[in-house]
Protein backbone atom coordinates (compact mmCIF):
# COMPACT_ATOMS: atom_id res chain seq x y z
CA UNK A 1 -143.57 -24.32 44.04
CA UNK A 2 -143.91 -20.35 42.90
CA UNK A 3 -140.33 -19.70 44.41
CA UNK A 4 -138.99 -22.55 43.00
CA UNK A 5 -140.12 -21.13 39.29
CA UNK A 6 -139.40 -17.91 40.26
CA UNK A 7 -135.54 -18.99 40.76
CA UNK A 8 -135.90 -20.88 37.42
CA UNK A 9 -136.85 -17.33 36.02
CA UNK A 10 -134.17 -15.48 37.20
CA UNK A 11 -131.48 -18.14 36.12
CA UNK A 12 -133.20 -17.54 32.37
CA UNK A 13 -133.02 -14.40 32.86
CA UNK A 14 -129.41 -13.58 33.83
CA UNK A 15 -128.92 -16.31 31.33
CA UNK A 16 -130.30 -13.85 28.64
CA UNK A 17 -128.41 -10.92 29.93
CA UNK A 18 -124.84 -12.77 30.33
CA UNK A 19 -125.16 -13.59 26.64
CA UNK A 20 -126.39 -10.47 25.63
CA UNK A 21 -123.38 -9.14 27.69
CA UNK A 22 -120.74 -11.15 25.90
CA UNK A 23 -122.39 -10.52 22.21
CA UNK A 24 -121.71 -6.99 22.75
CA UNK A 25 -118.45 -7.17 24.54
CA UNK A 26 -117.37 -9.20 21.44
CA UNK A 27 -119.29 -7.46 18.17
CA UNK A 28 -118.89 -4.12 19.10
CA UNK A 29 -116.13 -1.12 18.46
CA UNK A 30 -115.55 -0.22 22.15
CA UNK A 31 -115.40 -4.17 22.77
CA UNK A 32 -113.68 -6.86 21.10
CA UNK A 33 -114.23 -7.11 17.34
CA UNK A 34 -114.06 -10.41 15.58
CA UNK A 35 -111.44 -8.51 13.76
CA UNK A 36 -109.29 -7.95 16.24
CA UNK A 37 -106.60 -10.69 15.08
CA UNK A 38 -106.82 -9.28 11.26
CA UNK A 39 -105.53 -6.21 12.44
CA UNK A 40 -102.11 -7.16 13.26
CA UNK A 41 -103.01 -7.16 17.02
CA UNK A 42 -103.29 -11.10 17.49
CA UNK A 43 -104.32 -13.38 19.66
CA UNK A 44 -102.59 -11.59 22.54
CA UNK A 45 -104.36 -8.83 21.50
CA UNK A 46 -107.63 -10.19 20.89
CA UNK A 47 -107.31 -11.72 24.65
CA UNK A 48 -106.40 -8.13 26.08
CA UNK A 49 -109.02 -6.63 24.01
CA UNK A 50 -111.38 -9.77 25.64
CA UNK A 51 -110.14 -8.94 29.28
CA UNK A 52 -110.52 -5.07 29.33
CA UNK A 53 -113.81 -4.94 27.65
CA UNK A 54 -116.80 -3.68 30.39
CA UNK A 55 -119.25 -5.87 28.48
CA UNK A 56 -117.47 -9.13 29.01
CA UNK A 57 -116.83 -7.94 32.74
CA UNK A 58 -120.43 -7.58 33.10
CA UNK A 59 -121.66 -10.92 31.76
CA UNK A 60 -119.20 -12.74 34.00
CA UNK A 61 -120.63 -10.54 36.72
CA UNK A 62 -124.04 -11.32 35.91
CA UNK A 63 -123.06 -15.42 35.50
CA UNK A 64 -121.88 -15.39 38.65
CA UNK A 65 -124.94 -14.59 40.20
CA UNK A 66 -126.68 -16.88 37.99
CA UNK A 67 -124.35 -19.68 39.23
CA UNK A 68 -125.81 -18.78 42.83
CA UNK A 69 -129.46 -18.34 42.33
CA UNK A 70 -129.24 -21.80 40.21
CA UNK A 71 -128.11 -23.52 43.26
CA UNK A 72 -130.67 -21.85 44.94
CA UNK A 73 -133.24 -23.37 42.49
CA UNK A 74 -131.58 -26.85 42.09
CA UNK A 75 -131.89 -27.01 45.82
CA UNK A 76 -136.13 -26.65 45.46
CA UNK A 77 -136.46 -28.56 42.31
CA UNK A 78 -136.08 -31.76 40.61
CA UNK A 79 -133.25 -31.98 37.75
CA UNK A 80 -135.69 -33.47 35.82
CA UNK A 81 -137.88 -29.96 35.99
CA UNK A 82 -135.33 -27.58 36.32
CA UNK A 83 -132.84 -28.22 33.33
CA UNK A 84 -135.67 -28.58 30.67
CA UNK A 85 -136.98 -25.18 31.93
CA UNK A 86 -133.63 -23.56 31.56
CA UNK A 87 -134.13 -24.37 28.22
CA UNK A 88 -136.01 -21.04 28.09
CA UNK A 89 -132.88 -19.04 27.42
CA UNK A 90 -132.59 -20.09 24.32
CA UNK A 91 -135.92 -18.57 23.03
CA UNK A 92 -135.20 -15.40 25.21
CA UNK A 93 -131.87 -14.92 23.40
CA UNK A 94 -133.49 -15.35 20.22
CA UNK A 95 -135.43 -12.62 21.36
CA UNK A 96 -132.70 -10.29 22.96
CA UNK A 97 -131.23 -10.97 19.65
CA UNK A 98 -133.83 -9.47 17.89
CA UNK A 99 -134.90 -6.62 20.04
CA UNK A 100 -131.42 -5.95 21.77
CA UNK A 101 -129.25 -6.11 18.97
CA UNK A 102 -131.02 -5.47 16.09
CA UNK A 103 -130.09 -9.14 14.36
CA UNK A 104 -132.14 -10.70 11.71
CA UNK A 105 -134.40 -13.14 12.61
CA UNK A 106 -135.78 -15.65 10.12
CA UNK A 107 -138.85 -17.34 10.41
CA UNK A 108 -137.89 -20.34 10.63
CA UNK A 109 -135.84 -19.48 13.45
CA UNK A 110 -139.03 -18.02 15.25
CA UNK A 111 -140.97 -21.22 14.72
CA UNK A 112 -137.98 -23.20 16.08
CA UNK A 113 -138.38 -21.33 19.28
CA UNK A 114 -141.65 -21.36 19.79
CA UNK A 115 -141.40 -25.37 19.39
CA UNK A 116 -138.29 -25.19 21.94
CA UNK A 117 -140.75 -22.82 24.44
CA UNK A 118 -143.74 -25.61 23.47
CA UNK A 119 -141.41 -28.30 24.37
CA UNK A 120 -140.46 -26.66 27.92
CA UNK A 121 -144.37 -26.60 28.59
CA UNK A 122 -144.83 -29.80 28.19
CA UNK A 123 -142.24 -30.93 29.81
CA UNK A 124 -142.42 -28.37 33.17
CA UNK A 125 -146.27 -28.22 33.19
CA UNK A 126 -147.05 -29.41 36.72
């Protein structure tokens, strides 16, 4: 049962990161801006812009090994268990969010994922 959370874990985890990956692959100068089409440069350009960018390599790098280690974990656990506890992301992003890239938070946002992570306890408490 440990490895089989464990698994779970990591999927959050390089859930987390792949996202975090792609927010700064598309929000940052030396990525892909959202203004990228406003410049003249279009959607071809946006889409080269998309395609070159190291971030977005990485976060398709890191979902691909997500994509394995959830098989991995679907393989040990129960649907039931395993999708609820993925789940998790959500309130790590928030985090990464916060911590990673410096966003604004609100509180109502925090006590939204705290209900989300109170919500995977109850439902992945063995």
């Amino acid at each position: 049962m440990i490895l089989t959370f464990v698994l779970l874990s990591i999927t959050v985890g390089l859930d987390i990161v792949g996202q975090t990956c792609f927010k700064l692959g598309v929000g940052h100068n030396d990525g892909v801006g959202s203004d990228d089409c406003d410049r003249g440069r279009g959607v071809g350009g946006f889409l080269h812009s998309l395609v070159s960018s190291k971030w977005i390599a990485a976060g398709v790098a890191v979902y691909v090994v997500e994509f394995v280690v959830w098989f991995a974990a679907l393989s040990r656990a129960p649907l039931s268990l395993a999708y609820p506890f993925n789940a998790l992301a959500y309130c790590g992003v928030v985090l990464a969010s916060r911590y990673v890239l410096h966003e604004t938070v609100s509180a109502r946002r925090w006590l939204g994922t705290l209900a989300i992570a109170a919500g995977v306890v109850l439902v992945c408490w063995p």
